[in-house]
C-alpha atoms as a PDB file:
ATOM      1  CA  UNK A   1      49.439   4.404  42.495  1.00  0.00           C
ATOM      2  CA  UNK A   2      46.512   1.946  42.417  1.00  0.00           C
ATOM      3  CA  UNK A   3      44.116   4.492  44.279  1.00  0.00           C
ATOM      4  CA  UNK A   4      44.898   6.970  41.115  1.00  0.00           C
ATOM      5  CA  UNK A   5      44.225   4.101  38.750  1.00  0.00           C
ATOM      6  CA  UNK A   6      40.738   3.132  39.297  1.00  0.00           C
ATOM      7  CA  UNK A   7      39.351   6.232  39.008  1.00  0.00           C
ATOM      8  CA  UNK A   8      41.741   7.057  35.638  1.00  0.00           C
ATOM      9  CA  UNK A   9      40.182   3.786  34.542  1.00  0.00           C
ATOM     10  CA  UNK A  10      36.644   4.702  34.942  1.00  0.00           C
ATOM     11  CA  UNK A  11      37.092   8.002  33.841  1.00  0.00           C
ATOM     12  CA  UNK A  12      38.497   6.206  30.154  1.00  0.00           C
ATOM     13  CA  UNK A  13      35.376   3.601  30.446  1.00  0.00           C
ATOM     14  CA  UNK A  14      32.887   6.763  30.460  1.00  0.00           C
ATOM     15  CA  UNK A  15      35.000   9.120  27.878  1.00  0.00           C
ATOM     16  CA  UNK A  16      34.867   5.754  25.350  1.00  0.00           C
ATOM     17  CA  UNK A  17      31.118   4.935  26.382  1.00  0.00           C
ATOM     18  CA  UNK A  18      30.158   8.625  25.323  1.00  0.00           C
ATOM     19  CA  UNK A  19      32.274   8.145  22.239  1.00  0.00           C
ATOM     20  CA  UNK A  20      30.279   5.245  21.075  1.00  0.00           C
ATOM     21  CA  UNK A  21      26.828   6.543  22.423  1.00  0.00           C
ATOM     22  CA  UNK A  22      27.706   9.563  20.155  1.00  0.00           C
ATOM     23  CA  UNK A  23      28.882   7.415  17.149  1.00  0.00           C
ATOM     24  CA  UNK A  24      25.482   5.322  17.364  1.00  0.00           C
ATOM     25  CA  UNK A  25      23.217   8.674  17.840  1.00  0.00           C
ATOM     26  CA  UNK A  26      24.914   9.961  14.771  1.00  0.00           C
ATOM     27  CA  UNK A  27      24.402   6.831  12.601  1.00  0.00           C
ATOM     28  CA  UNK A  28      20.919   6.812  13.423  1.00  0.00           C
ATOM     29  CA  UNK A  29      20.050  10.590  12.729  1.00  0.00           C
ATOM     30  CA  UNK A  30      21.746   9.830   9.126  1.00  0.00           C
ATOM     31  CA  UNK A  31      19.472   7.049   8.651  1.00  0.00           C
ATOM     32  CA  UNK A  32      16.127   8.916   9.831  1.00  0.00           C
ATOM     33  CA  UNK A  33      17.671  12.015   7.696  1.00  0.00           C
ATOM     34  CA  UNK A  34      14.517  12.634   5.203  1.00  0.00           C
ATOM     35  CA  UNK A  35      15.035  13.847   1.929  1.00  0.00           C
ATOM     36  CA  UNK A  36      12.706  16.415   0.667  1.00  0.00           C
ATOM     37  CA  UNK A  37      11.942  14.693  -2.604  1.00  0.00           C
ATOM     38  CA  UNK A  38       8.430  14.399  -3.779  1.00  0.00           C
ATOM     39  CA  UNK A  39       7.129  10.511  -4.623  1.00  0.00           C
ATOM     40  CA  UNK A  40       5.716  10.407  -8.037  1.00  0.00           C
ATOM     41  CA  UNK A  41       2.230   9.947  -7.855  1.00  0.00           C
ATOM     42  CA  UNK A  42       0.902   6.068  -8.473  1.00  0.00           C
ATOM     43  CA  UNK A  43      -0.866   5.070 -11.685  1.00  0.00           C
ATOM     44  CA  UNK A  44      -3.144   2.198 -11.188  1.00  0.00           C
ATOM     45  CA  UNK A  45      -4.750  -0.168 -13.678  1.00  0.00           C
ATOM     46  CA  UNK A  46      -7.169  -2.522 -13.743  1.00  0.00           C
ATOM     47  CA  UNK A  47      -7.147  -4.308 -16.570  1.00  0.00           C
ATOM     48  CA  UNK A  48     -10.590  -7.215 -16.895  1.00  0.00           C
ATOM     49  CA  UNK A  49      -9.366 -10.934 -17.586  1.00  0.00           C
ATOM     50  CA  UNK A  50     -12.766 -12.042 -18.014  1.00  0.00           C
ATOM     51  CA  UNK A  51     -15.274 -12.482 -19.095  1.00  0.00           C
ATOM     52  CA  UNK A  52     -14.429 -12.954 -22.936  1.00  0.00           C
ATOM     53  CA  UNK A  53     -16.004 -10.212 -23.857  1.00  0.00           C
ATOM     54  CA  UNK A  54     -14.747  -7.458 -22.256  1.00  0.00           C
ATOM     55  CA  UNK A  55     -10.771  -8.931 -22.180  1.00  0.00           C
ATOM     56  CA  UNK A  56      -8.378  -6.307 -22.594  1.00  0.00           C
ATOM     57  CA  UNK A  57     -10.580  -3.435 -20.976  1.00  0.00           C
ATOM     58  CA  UNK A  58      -8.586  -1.071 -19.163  1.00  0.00           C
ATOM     59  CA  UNK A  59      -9.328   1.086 -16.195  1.00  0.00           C
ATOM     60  CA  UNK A  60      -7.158   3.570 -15.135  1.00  0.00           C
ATOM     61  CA  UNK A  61      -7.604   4.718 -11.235  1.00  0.00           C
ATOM     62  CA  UNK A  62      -5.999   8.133 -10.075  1.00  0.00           C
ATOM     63  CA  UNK A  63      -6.256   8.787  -6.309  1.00  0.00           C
ATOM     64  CA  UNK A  64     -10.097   6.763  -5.494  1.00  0.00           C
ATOM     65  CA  UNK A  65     -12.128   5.239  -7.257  1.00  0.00           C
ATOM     66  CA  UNK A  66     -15.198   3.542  -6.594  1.00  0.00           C
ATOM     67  CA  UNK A  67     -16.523   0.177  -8.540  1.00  0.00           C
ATOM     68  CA  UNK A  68     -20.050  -0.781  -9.267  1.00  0.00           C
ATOM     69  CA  UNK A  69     -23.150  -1.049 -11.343  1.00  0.00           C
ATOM     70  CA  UNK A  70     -23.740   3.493 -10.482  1.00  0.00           C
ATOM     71  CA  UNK A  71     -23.522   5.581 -13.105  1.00  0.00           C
ATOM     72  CA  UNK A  72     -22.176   7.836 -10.634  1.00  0.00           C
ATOM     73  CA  UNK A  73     -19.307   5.016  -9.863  1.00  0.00           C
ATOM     74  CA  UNK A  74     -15.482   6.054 -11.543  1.00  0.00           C
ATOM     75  CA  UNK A  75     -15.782   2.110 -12.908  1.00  0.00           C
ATOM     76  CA  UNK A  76     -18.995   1.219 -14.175  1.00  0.00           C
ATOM     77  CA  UNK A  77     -19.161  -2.380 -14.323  1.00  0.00           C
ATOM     78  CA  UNK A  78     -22.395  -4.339 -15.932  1.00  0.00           C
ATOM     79  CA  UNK A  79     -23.476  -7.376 -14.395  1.00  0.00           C
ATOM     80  CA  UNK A  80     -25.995  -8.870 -12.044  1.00  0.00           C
ATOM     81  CA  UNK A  81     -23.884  -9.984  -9.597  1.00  0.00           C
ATOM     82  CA  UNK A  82     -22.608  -6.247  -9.272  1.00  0.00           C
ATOM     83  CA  UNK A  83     -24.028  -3.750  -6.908  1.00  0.00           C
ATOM     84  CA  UNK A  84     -24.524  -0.001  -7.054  1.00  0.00           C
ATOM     85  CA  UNK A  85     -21.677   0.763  -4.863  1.00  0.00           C
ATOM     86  CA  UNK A  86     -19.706  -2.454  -5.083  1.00  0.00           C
ATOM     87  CA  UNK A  87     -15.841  -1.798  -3.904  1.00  0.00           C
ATOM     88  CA  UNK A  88     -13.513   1.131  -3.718  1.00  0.00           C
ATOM     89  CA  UNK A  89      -9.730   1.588  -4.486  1.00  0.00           C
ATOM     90  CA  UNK A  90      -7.691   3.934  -2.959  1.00  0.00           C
ATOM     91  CA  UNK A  91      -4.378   5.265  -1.833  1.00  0.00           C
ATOM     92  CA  UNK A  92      -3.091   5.735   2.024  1.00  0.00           C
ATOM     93  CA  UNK A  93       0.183   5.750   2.892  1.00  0.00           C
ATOM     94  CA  UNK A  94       1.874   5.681  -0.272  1.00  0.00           C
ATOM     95  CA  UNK A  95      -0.131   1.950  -0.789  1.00  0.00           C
ATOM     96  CA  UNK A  96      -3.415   1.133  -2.749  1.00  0.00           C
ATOM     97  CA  UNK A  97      -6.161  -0.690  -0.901  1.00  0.00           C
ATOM     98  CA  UNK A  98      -9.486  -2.119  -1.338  1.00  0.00           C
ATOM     99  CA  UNK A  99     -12.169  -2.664   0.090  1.00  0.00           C
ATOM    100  CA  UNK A 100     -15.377  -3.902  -0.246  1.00  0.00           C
ATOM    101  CA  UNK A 101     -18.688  -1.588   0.098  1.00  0.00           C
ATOM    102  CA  UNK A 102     -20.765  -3.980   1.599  1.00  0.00           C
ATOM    103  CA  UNK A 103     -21.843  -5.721  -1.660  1.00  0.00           C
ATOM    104  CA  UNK A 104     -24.561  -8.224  -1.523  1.00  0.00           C
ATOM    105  CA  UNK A 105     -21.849 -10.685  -3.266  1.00  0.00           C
ATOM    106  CA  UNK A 106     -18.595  -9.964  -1.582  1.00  0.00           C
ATOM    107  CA  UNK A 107     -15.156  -8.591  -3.511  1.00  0.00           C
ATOM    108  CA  UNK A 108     -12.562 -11.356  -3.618  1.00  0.00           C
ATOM    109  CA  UNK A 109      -9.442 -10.769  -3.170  1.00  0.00           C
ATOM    110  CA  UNK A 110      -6.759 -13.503  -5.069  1.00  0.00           C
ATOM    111  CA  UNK A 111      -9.796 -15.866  -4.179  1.00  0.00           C
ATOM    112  CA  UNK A 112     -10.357 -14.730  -0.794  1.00  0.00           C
ATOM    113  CA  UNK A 113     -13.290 -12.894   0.380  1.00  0.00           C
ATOM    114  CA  UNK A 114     -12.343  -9.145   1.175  1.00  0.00           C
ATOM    115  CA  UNK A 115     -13.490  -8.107   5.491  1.00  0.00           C
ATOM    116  CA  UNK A 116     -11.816  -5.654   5.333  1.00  0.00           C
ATOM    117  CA  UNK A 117      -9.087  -3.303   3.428  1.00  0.00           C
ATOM    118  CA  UNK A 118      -6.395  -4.792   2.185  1.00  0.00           C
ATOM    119  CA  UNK A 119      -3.351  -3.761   0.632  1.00  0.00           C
ATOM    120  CA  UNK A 120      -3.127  -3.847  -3.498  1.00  0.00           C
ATOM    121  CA  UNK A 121      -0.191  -5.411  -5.520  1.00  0.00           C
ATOM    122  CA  UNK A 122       0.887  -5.477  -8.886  1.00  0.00           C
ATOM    123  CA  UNK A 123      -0.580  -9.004 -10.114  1.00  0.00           C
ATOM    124  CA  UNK A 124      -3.202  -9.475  -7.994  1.00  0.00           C
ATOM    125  CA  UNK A 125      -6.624 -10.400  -9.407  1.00  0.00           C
ATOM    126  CA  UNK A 126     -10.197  -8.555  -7.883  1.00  0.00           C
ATOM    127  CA  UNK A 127     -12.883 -10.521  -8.789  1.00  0.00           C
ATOM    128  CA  UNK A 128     -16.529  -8.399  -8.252  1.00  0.00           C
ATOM    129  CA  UNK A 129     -19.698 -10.390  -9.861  1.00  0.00           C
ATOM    130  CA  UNK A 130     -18.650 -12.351 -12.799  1.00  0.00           C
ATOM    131  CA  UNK A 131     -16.100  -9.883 -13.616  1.00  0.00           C
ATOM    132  CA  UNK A 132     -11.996 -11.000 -12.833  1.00  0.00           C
ATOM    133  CA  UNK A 133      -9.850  -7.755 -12.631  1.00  0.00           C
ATOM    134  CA  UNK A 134      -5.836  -7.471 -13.144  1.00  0.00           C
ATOM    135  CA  UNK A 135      -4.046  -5.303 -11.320  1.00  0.00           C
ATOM    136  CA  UNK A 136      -1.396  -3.213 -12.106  1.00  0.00           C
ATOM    137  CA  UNK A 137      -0.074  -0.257 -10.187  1.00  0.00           C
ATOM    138  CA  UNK A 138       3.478   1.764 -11.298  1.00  0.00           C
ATOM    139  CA  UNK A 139       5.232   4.995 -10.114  1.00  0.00           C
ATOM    140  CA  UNK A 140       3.553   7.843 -13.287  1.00  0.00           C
END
């Protein structure tokens, strides 16, 4: 009887391994199942803090916009401190980012100096030239 047992015994060891492989593979498939449900497009604000002046202002970004002293710029900031081509907002990845444009001043970044793109929250503050910038991004 013994000789019959061991392989009986493996035999249950590999019929309960392929159980649980099975039972895992399945739980992960559900996870990684993707639902074909369109993300509602972000709506971004940047809202100035300062200076004084322009408090209040509102700037609403859809998709990319660039920042700078350009006419041709989708936020036309005045001040000296400003260049033509100053920063640039956009989405990847279902995040905002900035970076800067290689301004002559730098874009900070909550008080850091922006080298290279970083990811945007709600809250955080852009500061290009004298300029301090809110921001504020929601699902539209």
């Amino acid at each position: 009887m013994t000789p019959l047992l061991l392989p009986l015994l493996r035999f249950a060891f590999l019929v309960g391994l392929l159980l649980f492989v099975a039972r895992v593979l399945r739980a992960v498939l559900a996870d990684l199942e993707v639902r074909a449900v369109p993300a509602a497009p972000l709506r971004t604000v940047l809202v100035v803090e300062q200076p004084e002046g322009l408090r209040g202002r509102e700037f609403l970004v859809s998709g990319e916009a660039t920042i700078g002293r350009a006419p041709e710029c989708a936020i036309v900031l005045s001040d000296d401190f400003i260049s033509a081509r100053h920063a640039r907002i956009y989405e990847r990845g279902g995040r905002l980012w900035v970076e800067d444009l290689r301004s002559t001043n730098g874009t900070l970044l909550n008080g850091h100096r922006l080298r290279r793109p970083a990811a945007l929250r709600t809250g955080d503050r852009l500061r290009i030239g004298d300029i301090l910038l809110g921001f504020r991004a929601e699902r539209a």
